[in-house]
PDB file of N, CA and C in Angstrom:
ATOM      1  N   UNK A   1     145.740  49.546  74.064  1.00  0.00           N
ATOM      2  CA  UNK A   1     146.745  50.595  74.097  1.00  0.00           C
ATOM      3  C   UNK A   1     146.075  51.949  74.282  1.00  0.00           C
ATOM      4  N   UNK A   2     146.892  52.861  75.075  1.00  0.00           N
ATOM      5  CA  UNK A   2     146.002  54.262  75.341  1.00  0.00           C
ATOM      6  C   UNK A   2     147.196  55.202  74.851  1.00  0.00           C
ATOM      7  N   UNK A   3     146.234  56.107  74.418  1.00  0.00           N
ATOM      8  CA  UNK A   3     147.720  57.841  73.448  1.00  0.00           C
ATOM      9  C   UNK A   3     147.814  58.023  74.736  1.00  0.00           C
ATOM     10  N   UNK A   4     149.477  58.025  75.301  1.00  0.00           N
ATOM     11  CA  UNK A   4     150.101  59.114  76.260  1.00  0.00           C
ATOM     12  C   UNK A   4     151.194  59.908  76.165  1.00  0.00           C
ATOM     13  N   UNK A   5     151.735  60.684  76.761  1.00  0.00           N
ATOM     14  CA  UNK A   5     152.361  61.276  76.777  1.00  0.00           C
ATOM     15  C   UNK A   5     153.577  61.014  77.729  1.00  0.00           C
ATOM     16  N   UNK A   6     154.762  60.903  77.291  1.00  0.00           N
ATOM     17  CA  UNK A   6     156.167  60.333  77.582  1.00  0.00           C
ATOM     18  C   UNK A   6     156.864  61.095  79.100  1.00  0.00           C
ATOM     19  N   UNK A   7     156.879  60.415  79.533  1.00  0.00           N
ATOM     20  CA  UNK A   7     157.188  60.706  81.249  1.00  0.00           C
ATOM     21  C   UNK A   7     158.586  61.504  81.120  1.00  0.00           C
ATOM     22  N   UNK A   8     159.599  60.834  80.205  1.00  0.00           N
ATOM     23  CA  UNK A   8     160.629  61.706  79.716  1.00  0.00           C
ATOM     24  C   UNK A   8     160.787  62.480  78.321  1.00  0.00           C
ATOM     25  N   UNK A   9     160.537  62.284  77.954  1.00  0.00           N
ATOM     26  CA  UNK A   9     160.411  63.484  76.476  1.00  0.00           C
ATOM     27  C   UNK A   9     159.357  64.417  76.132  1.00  0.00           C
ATOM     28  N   UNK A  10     158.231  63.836  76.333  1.00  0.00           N
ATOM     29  CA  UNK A  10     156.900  64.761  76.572  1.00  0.00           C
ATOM     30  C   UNK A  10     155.936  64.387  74.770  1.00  0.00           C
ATOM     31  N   UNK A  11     156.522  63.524  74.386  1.00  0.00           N
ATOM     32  CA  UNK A  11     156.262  62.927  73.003  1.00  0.00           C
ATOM     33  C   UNK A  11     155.011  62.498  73.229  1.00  0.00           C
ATOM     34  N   UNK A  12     153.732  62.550  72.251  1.00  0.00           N
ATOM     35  CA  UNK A  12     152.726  61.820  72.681  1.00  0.00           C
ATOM     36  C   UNK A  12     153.076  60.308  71.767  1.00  0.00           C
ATOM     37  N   UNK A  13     152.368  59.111  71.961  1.00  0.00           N
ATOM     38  CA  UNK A  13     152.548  57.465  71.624  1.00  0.00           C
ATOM     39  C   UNK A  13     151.631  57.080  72.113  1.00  0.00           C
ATOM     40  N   UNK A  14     150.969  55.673  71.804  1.00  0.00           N
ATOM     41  CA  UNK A  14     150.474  54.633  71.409  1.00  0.00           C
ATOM     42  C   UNK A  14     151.374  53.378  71.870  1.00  0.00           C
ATOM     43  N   UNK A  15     151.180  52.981  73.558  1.00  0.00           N
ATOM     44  CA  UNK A  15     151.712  51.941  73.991  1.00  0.00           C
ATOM     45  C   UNK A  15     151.146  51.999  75.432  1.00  0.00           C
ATOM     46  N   UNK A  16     151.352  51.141  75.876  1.00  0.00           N
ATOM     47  CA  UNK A  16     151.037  50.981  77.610  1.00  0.00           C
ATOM     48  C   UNK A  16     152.432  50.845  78.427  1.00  0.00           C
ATOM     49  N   UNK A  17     153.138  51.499  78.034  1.00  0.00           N
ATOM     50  CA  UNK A  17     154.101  52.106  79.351  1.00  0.00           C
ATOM     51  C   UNK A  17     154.099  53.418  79.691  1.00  0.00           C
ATOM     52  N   UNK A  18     155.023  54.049  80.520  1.00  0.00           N
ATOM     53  CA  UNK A  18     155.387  55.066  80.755  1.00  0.00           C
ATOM     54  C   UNK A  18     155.727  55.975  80.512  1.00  0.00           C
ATOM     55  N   UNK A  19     156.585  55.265  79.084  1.00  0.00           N
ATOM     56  CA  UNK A  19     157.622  56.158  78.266  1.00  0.00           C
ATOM     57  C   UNK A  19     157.738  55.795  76.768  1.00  0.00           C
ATOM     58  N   UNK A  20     157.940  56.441  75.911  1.00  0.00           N
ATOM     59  CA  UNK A  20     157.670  56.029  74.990  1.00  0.00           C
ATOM     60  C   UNK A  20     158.868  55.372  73.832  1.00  0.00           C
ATOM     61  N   UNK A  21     158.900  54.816  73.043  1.00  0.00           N
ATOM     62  CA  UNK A  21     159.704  53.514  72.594  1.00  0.00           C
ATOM     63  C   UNK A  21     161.001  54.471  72.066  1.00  0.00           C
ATOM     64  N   UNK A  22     160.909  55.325  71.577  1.00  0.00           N
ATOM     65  CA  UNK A  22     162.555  55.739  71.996  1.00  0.00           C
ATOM     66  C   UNK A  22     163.009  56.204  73.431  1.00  0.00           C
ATOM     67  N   UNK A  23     162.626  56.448  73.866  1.00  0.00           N
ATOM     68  CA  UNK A  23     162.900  56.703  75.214  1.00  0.00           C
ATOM     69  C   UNK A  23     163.095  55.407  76.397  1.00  0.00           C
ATOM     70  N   UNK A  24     162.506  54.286  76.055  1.00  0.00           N
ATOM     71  CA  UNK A  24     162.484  52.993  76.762  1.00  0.00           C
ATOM     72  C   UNK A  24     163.853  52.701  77.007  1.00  0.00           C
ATOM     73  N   UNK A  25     164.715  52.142  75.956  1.00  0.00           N
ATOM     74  CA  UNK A  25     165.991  51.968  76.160  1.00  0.00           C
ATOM     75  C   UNK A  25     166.797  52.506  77.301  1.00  0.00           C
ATOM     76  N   UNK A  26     166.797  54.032  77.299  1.00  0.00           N
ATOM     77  CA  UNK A  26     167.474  54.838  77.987  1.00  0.00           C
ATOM     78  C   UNK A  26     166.962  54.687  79.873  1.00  0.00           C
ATOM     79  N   UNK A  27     165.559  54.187  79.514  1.00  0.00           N
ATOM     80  CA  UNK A  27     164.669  54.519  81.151  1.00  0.00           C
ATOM     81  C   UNK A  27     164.990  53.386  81.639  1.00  0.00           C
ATOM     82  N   UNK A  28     164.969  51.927  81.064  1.00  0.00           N
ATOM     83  CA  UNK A  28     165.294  51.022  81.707  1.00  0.00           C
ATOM     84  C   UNK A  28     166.825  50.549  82.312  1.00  0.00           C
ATOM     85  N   UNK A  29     167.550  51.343  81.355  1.00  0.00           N
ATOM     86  CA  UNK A  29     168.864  51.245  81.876  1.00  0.00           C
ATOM     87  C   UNK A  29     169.160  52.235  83.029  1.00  0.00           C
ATOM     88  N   UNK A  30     168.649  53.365  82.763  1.00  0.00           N
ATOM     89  CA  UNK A  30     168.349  54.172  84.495  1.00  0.00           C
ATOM     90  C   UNK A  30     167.774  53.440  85.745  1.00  0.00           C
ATOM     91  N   UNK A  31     166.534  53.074  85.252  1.00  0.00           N
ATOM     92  CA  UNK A  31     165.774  52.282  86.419  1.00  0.00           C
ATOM     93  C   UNK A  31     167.339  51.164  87.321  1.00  0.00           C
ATOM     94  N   UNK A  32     168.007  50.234  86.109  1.00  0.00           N
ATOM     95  CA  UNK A  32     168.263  49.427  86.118  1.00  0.00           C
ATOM     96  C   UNK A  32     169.706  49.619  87.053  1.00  0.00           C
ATOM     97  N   UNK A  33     170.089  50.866  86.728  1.00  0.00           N
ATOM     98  CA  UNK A  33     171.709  51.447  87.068  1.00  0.00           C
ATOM     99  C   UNK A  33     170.877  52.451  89.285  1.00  0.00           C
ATOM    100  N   UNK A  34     169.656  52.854  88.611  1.00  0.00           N
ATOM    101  CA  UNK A  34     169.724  53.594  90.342  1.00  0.00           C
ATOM    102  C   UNK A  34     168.859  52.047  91.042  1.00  0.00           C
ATOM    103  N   UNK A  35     168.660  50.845  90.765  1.00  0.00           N
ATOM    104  CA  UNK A  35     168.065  49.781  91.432  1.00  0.00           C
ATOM    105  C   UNK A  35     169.632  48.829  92.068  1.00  0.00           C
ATOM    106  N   UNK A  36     170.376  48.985  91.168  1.00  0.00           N
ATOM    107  CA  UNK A  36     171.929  48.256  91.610  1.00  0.00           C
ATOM    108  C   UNK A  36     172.578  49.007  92.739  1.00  0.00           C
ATOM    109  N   UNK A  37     172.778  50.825  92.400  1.00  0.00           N
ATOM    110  CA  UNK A  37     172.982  51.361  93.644  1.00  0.00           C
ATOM    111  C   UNK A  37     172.431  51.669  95.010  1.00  0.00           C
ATOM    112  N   UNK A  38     170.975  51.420  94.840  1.00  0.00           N
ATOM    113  CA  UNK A  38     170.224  51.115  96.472  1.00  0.00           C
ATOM    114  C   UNK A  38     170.632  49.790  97.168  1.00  0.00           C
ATOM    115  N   UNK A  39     170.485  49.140  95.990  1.00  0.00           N
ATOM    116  CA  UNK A  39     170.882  47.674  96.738  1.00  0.00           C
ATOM    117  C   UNK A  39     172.780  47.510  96.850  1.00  0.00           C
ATOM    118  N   UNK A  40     173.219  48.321  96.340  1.00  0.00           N
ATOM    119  CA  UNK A  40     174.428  48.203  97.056  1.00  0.00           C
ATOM    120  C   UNK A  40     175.093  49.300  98.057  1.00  0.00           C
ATOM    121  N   UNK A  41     174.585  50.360  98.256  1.00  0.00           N
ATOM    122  CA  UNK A  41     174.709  51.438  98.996  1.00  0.00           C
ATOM    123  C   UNK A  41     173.311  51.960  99.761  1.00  0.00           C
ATOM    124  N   UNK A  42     172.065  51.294  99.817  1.00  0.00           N
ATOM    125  CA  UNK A  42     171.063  51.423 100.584  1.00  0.00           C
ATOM    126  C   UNK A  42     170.949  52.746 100.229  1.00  0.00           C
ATOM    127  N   UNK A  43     169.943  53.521 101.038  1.00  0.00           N
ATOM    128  CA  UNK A  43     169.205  54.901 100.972  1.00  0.00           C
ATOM    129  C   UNK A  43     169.893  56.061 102.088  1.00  0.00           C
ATOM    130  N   UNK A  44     170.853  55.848 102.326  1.00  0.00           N
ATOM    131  CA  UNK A  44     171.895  56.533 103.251  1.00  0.00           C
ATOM    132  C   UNK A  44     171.799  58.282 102.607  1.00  0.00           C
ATOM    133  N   UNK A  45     171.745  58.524 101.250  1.00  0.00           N
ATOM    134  CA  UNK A  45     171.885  59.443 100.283  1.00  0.00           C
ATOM    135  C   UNK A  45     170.235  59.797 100.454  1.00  0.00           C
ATOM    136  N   UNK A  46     170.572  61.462  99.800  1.00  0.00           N
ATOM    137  CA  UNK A  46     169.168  61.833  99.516  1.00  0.00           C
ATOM    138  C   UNK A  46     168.804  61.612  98.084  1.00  0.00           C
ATOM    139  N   UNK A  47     167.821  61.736  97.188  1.00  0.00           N
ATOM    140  CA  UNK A  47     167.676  61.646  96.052  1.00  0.00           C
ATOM    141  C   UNK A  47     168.339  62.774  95.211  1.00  0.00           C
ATOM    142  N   UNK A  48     168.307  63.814  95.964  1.00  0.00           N
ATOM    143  CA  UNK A  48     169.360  65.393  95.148  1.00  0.00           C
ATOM    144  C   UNK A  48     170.896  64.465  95.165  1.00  0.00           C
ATOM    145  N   UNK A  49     171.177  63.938  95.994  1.00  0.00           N
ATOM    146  CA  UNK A  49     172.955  63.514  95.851  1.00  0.00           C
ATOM    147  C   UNK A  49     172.933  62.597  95.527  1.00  0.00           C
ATOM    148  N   UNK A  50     171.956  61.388  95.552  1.00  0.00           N
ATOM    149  CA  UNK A  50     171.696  60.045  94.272  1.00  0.00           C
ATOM    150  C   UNK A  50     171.983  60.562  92.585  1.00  0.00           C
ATOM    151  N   UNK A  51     171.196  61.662  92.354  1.00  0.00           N
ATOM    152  CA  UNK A  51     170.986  62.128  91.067  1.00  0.00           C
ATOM    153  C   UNK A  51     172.015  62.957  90.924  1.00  0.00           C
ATOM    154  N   UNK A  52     172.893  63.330  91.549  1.00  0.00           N
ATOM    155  CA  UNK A  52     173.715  64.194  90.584  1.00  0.00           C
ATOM    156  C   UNK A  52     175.224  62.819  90.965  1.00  0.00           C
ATOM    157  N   UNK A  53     175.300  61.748  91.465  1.00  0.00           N
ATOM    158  CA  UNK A  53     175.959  60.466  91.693  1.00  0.00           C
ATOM    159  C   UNK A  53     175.701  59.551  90.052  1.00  0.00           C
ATOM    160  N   UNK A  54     174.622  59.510  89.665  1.00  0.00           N
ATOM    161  CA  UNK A  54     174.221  58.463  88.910  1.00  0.00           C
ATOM    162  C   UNK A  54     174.013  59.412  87.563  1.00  0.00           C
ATOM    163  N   UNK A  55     173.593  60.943  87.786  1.00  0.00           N
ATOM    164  CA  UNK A  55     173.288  61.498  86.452  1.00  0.00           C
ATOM    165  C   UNK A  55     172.434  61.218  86.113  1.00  0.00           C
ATOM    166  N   UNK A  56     171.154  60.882  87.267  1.00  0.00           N
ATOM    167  CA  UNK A  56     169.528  60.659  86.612  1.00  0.00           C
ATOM    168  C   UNK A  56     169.091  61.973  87.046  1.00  0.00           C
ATOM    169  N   UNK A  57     167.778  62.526  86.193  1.00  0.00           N
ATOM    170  CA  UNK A  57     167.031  63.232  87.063  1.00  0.00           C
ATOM    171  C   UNK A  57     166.168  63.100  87.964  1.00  0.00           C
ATOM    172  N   UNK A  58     166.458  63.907  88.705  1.00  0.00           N
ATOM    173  CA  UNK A  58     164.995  63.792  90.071  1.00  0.00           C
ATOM    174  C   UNK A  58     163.666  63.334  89.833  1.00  0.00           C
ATOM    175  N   UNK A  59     163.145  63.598  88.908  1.00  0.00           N
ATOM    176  CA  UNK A  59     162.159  63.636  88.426  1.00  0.00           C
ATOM    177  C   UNK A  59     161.747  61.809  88.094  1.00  0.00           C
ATOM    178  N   UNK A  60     163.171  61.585  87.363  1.00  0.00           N
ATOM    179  CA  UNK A  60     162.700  60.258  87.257  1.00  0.00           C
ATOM    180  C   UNK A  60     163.023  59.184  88.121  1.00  0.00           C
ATOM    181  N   UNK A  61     164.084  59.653  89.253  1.00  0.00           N
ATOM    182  CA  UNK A  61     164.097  58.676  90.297  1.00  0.00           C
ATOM    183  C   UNK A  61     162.984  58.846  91.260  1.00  0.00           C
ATOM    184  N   UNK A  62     162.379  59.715  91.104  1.00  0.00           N
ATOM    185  CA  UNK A  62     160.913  59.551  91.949  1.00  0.00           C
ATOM    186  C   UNK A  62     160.315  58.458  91.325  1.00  0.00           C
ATOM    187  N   UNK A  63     159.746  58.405  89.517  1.00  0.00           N
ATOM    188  CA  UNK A  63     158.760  58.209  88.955  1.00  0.00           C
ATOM    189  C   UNK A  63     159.157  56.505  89.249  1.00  0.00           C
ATOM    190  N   UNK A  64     160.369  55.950  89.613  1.00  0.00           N
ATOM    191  CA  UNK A  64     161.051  55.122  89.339  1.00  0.00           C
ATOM    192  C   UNK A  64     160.515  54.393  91.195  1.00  0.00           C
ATOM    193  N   UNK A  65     160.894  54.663  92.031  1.00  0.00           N
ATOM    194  CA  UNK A  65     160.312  54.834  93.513  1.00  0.00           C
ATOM    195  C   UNK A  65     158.886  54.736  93.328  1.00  0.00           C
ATOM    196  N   UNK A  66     158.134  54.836  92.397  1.00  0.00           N
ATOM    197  CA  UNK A  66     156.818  54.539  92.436  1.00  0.00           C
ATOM    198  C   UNK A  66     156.191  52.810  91.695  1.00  0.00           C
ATOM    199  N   UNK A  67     157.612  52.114  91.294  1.00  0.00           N
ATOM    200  CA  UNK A  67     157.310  51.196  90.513  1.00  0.00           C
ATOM    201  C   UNK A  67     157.417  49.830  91.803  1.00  0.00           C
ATOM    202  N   UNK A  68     156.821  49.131  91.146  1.00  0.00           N
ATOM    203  CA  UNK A  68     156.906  47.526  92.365  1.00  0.00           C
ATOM    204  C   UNK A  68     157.917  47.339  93.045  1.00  0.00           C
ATOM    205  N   UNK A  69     158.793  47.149  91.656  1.00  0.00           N
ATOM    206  CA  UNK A  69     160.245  46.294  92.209  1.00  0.00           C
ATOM    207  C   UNK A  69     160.794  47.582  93.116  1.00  0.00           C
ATOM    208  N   UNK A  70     160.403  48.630  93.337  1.00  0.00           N
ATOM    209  CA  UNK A  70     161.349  49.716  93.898  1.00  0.00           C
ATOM    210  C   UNK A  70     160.950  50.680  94.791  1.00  0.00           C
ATOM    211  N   UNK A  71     159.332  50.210  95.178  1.00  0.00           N
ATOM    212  CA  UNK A  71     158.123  51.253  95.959  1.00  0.00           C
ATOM    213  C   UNK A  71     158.482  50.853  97.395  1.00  0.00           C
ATOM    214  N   UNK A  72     159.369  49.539  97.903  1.00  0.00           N
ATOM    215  CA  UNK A  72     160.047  49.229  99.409  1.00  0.00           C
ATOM    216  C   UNK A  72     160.908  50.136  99.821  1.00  0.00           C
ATOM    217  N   UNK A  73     161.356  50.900  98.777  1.00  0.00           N
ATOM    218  CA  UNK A  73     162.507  52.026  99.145  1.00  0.00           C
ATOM    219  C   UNK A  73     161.710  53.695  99.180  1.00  0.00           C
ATOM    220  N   UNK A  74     160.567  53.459  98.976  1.00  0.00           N
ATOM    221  CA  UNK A  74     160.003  55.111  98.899  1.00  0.00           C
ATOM    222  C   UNK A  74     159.954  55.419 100.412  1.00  0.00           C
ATOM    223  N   UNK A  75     159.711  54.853 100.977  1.00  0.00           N
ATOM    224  CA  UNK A  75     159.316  55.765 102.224  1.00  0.00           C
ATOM    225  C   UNK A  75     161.201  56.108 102.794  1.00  0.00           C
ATOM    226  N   UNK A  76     161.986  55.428 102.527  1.00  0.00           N
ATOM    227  CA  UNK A  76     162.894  56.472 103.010  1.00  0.00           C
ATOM    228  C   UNK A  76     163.675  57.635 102.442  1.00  0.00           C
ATOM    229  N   UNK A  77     163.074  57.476 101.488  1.00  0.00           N
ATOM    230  CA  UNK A  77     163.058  58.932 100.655  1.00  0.00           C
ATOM    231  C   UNK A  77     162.325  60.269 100.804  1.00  0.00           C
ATOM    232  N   UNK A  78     161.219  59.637 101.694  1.00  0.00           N
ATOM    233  CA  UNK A  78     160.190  61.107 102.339  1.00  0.00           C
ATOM    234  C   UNK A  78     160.842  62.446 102.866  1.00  0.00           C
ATOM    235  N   UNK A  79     160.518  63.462 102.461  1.00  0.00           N
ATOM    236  CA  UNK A  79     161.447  64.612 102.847  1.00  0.00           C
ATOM    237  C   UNK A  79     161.773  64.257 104.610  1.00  0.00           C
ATOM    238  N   UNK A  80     163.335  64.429 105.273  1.00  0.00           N
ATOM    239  CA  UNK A  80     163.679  64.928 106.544  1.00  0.00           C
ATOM    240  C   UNK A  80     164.681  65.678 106.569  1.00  0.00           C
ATOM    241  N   UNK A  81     165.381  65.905 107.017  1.00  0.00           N
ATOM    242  CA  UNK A  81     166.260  66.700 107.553  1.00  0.00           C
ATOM    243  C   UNK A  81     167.726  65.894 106.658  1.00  0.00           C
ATOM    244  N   UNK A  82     168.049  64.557 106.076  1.00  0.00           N
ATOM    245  CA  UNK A  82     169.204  64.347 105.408  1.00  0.00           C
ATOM    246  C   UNK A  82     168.663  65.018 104.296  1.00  0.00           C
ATOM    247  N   UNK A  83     167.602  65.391 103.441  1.00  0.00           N
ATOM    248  CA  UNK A  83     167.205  65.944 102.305  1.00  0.00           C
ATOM    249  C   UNK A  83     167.156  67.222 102.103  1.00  0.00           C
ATOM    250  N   UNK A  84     167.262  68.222 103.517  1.00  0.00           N
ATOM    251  CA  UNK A  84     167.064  68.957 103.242  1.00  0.00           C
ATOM    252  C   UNK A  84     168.686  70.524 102.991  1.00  0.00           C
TER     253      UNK A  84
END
């Protein structure tokens, strides 16, 4: 286990995830709620109109775009012209 610091709260912990154990609950059900809407509405949306759709922050639908199950969908998220 390594001390980090919480991707959403900013809490330091003692675990090997991302986020830290109060905060888990809440991240996986995000992950879990913007992974249902790609796969049912694809990447048509930018991540600014995903996130204010779903009520995640930006911040963490990036961090979220960086994970396995969900890194097939980053590249059409790269800044163009629907993002901007």
């Amino acid at each position: 286990m390594d001390f980090k610091k919480c991707n959403r709260c900013g809490s330091f912990y003692l675990s090997d995830g991302d986020v830290c154990p109060k905060c888990n609950t809440k991240d996986t059900f995000e992950l879990s709620t913007f992974k249902k809407y790609i796969e049912k509405h694809g990447t048509d949306f930018s991540i600014n109109e995903i996130s204010q759709k779903l009520g995640i922050q930006v911040s963490n639908l990036n961090r979220y775009l960086g994970y396995k199950e969900l890194s097939e969908y980053a590249k059409d998220f790269m800044p163009s012209k629907k993002n901007l």
